[in-house]
PDB file of N, CA and C in Angstrom:
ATOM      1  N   UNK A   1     -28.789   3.748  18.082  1.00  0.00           N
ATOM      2  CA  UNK A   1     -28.725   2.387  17.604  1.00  0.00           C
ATOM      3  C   UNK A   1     -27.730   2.266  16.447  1.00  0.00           C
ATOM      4  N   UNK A   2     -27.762   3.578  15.917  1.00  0.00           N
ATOM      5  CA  UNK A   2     -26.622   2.868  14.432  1.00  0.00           C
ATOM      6  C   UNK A   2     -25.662   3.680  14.841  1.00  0.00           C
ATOM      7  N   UNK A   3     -25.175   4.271  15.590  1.00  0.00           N
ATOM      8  CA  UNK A   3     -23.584   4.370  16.222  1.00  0.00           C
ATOM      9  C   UNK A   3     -23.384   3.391  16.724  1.00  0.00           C
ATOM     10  N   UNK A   4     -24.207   2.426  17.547  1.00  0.00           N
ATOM     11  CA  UNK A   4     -23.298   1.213  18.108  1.00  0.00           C
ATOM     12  C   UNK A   4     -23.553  -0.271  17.298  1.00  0.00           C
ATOM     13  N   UNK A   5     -23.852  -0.303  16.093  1.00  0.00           N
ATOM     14  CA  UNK A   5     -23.812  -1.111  15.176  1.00  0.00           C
ATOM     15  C   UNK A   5     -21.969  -0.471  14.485  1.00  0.00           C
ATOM     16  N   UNK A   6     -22.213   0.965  13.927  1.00  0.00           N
ATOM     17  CA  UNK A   6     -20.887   1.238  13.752  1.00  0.00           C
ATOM     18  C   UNK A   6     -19.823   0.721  14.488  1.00  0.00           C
ATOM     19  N   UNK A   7     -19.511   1.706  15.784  1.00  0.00           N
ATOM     20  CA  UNK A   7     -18.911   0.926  16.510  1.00  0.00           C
ATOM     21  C   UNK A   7     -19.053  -0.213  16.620  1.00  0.00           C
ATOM     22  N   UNK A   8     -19.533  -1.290  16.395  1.00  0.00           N
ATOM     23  CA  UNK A   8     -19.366  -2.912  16.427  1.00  0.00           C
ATOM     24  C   UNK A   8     -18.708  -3.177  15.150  1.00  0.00           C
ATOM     25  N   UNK A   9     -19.215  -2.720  14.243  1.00  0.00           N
ATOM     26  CA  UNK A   9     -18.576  -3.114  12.921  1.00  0.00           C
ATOM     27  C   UNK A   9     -17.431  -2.792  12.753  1.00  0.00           C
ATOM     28  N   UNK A  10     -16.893  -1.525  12.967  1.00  0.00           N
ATOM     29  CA  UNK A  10     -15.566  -0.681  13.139  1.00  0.00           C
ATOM     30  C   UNK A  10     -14.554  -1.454  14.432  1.00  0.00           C
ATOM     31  N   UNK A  11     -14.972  -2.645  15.092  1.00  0.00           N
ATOM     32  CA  UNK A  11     -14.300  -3.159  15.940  1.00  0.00           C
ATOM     33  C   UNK A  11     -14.063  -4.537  15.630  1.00  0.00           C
ATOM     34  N   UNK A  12     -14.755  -5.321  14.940  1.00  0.00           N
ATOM     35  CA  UNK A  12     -15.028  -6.345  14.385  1.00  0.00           C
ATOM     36  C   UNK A  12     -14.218  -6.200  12.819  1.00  0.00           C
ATOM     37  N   UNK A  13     -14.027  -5.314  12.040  1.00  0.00           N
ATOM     38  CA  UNK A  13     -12.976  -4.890  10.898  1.00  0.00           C
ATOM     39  C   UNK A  13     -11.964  -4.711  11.395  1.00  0.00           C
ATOM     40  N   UNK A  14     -11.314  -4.160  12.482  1.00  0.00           N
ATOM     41  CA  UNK A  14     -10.114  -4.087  12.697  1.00  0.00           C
ATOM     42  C   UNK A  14      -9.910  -2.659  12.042  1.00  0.00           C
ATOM     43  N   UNK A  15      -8.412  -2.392  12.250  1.00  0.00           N
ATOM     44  CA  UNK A  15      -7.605  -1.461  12.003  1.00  0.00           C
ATOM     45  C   UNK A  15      -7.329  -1.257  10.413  1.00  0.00           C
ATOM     46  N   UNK A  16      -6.620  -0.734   9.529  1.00  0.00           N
ATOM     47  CA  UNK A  16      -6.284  -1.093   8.088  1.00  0.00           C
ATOM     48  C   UNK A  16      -4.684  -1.364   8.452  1.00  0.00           C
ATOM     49  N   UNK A  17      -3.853  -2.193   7.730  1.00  0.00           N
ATOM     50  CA  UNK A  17      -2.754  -2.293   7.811  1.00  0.00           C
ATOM     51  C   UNK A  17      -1.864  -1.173   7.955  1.00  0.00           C
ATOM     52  N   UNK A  18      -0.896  -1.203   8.449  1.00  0.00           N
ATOM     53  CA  UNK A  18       0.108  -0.013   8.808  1.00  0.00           C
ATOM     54  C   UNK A  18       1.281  -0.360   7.859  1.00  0.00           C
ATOM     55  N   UNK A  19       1.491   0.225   7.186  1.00  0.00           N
ATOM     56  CA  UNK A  19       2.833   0.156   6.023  1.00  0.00           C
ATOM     57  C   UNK A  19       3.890   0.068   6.790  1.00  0.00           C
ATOM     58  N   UNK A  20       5.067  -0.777   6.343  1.00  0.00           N
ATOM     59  CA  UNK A  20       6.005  -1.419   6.996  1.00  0.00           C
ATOM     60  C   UNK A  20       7.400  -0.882   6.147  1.00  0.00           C
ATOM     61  N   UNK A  21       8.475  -0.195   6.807  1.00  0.00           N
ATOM     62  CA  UNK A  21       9.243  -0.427   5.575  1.00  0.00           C
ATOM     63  C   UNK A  21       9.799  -1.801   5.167  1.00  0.00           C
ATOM     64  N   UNK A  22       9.979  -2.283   3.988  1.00  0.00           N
ATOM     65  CA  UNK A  22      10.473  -3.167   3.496  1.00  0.00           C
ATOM     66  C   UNK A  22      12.015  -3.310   4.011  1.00  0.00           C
ATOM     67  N   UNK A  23      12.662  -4.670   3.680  1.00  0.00           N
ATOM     68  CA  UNK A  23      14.017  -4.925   4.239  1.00  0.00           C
ATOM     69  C   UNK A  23      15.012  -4.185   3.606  1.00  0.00           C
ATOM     70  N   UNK A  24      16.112  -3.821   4.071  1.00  0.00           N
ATOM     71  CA  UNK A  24      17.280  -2.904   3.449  1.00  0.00           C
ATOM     72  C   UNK A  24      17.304  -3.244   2.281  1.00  0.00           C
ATOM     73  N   UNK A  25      17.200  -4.616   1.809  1.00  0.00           N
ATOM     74  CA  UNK A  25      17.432  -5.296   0.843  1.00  0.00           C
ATOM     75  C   UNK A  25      16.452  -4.854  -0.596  1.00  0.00           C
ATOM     76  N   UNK A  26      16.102  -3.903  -0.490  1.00  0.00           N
ATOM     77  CA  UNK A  26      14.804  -3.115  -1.211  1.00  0.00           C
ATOM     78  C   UNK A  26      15.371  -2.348  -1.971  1.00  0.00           C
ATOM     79  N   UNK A  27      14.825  -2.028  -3.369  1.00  0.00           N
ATOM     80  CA  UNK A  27      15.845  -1.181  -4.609  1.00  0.00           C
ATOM     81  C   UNK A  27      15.504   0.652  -3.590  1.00  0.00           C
ATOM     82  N   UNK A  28      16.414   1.047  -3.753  1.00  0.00           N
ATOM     83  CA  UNK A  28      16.520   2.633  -2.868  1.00  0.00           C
ATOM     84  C   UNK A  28      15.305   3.373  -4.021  1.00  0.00           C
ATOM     85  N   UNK A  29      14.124   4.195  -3.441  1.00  0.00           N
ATOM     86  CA  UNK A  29      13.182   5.141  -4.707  1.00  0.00           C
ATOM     87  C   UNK A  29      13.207   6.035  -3.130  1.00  0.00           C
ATOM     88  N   UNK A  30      12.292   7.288  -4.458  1.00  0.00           N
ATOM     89  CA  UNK A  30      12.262   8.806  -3.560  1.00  0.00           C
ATOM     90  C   UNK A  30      10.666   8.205  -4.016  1.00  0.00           C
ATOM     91  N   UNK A  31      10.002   8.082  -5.040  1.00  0.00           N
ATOM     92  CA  UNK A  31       8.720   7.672  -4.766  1.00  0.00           C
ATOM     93  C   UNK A  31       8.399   6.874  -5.527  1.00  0.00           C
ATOM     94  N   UNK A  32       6.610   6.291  -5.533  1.00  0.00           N
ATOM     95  CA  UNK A  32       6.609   4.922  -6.065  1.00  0.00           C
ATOM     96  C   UNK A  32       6.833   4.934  -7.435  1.00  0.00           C
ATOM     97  N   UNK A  33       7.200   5.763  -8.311  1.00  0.00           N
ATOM     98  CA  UNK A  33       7.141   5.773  -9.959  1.00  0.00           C
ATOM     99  C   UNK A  33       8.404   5.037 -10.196  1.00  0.00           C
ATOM    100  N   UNK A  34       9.513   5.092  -9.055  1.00  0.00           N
ATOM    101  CA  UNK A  34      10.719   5.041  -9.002  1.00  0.00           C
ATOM    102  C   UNK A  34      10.663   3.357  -8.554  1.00  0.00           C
ATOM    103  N   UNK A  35       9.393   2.782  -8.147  1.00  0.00           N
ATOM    104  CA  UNK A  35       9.411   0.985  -8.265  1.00  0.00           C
ATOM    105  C   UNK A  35       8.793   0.190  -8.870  1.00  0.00           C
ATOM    106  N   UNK A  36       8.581   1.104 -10.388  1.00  0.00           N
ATOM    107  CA  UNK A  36       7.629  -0.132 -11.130  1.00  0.00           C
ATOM    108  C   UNK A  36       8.027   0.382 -12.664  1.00  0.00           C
ATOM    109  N   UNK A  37       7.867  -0.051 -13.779  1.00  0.00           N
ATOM    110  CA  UNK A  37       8.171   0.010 -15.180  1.00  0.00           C
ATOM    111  C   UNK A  37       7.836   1.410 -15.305  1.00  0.00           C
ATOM    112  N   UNK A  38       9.015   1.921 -16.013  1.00  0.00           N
ATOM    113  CA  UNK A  38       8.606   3.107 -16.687  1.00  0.00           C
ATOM    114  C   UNK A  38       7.203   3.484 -17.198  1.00  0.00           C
ATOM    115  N   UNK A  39       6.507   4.396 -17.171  1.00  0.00           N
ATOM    116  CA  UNK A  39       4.703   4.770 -17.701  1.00  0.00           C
ATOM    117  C   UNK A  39       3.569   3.689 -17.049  1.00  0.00           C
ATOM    118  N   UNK A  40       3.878   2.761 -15.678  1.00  0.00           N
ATOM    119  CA  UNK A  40       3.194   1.835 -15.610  1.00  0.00           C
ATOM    120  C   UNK A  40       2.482   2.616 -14.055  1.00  0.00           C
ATOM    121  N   UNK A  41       0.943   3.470 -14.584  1.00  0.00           N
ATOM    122  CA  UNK A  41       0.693   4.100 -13.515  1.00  0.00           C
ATOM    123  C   UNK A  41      -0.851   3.605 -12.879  1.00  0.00           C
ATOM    124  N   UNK A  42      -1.322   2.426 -13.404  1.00  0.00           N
ATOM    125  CA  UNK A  42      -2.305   1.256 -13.044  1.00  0.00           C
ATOM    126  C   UNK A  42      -2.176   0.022 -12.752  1.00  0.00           C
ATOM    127  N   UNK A  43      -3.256  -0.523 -12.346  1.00  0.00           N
ATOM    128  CA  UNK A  43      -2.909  -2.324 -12.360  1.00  0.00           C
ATOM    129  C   UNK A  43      -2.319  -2.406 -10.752  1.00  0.00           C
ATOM    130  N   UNK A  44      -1.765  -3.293 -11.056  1.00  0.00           N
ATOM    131  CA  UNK A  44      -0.808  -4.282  -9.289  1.00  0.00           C
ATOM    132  C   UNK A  44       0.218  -3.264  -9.084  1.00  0.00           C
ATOM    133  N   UNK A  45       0.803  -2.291  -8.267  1.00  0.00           N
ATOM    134  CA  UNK A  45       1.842  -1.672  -8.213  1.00  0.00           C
ATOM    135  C   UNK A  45       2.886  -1.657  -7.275  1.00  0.00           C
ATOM    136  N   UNK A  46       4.213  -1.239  -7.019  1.00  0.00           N
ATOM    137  CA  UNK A  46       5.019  -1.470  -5.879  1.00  0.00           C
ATOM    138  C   UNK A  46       4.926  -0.282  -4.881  1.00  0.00           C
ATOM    139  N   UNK A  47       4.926  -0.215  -3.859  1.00  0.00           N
ATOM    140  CA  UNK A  47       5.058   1.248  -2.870  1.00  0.00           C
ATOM    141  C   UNK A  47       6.359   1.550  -2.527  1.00  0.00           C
ATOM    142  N   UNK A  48       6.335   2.821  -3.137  1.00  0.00           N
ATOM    143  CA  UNK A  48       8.061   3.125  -2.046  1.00  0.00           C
ATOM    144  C   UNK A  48       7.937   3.331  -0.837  1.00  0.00           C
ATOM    145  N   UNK A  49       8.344   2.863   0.291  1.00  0.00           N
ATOM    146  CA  UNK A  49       8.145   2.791   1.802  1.00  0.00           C
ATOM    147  C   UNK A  49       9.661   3.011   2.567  1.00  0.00           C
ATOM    148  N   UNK A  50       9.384   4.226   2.981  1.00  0.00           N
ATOM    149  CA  UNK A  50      10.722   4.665   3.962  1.00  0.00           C
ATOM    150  C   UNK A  50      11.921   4.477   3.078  1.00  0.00           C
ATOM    151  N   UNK A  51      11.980   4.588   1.536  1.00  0.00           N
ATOM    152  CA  UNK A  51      12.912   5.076   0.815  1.00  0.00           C
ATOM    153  C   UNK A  51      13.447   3.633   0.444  1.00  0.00           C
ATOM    154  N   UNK A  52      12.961   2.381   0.512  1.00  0.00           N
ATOM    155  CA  UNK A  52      12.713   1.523  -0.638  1.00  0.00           C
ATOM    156  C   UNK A  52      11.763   0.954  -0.975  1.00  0.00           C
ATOM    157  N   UNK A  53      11.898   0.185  -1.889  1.00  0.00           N
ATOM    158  CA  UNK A  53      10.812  -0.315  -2.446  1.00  0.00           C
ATOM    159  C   UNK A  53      10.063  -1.746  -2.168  1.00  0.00           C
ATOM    160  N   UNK A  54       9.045  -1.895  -2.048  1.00  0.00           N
ATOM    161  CA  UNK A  54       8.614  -2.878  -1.292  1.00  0.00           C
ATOM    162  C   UNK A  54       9.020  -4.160  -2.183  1.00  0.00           C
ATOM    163  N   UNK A  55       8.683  -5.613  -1.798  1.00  0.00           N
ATOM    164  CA  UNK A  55       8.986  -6.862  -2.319  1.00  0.00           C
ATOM    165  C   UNK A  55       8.118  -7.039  -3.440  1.00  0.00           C
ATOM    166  N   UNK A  56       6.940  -6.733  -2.904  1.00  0.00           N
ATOM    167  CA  UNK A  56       5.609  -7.510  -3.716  1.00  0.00           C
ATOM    168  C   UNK A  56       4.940  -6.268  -4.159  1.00  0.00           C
ATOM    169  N   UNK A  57       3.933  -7.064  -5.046  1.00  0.00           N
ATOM    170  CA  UNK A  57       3.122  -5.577  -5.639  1.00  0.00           C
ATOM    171  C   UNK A  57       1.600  -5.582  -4.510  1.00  0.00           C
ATOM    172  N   UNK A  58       1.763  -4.144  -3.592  1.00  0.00           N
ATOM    173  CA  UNK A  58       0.614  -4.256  -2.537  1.00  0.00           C
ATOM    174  C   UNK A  58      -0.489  -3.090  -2.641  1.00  0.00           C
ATOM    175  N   UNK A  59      -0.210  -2.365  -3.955  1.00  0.00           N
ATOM    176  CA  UNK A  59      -0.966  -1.383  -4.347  1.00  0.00           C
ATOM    177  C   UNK A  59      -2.170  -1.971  -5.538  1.00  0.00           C
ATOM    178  N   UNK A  60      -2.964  -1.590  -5.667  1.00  0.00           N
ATOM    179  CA  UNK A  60      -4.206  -2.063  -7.573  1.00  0.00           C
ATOM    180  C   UNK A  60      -4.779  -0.521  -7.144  1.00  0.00           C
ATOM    181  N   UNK A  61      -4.293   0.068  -8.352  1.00  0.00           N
ATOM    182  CA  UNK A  61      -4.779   1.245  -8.640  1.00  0.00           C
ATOM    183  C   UNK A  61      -5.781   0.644 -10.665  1.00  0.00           C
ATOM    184  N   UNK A  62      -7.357   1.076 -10.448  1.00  0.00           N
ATOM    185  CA  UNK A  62      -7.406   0.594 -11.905  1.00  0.00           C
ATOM    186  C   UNK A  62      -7.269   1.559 -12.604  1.00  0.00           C
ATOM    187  N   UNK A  63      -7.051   0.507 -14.174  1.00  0.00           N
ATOM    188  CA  UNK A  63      -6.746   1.195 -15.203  1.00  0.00           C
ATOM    189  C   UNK A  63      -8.345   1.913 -15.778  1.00  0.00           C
ATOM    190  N   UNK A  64      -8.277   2.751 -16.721  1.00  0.00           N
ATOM    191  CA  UNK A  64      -9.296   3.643 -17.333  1.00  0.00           C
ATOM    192  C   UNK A  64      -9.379   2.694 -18.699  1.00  0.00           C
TER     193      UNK A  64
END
């Protein structure tokens, strides 16, 4: 009974998003430290994706 509640729920949630690279038009990083303010390693953040950097901030890592 609660594997197929799982499975229902796990089908009914969907997938998690699949990271996209961003458009050429994206600042070039080797990783994400390389798309957001110097020491800024919490809060809203940018992802480096396929070697640029995304548009928007799609990361919230919290702060301590």
């Amino acid at each position: 009974m609660r594997l197929r509640f799982f499975v229902l729920a796990l089908l009914l949630g969907g997938c998690p998003r699949e990271l996209e690279p961003p458009p050429a038009a994206g600042d070039p990083c080797v990783e994400t430290a390389d798309c957001n303010p110097t020491g800024l390693t919490c809060g809203e953040l940018r992802l480096c994706v396929g070697g640029r950097c995304e548009e928007g901030r799609s990361l919230r890592v919290p702060c301590r």
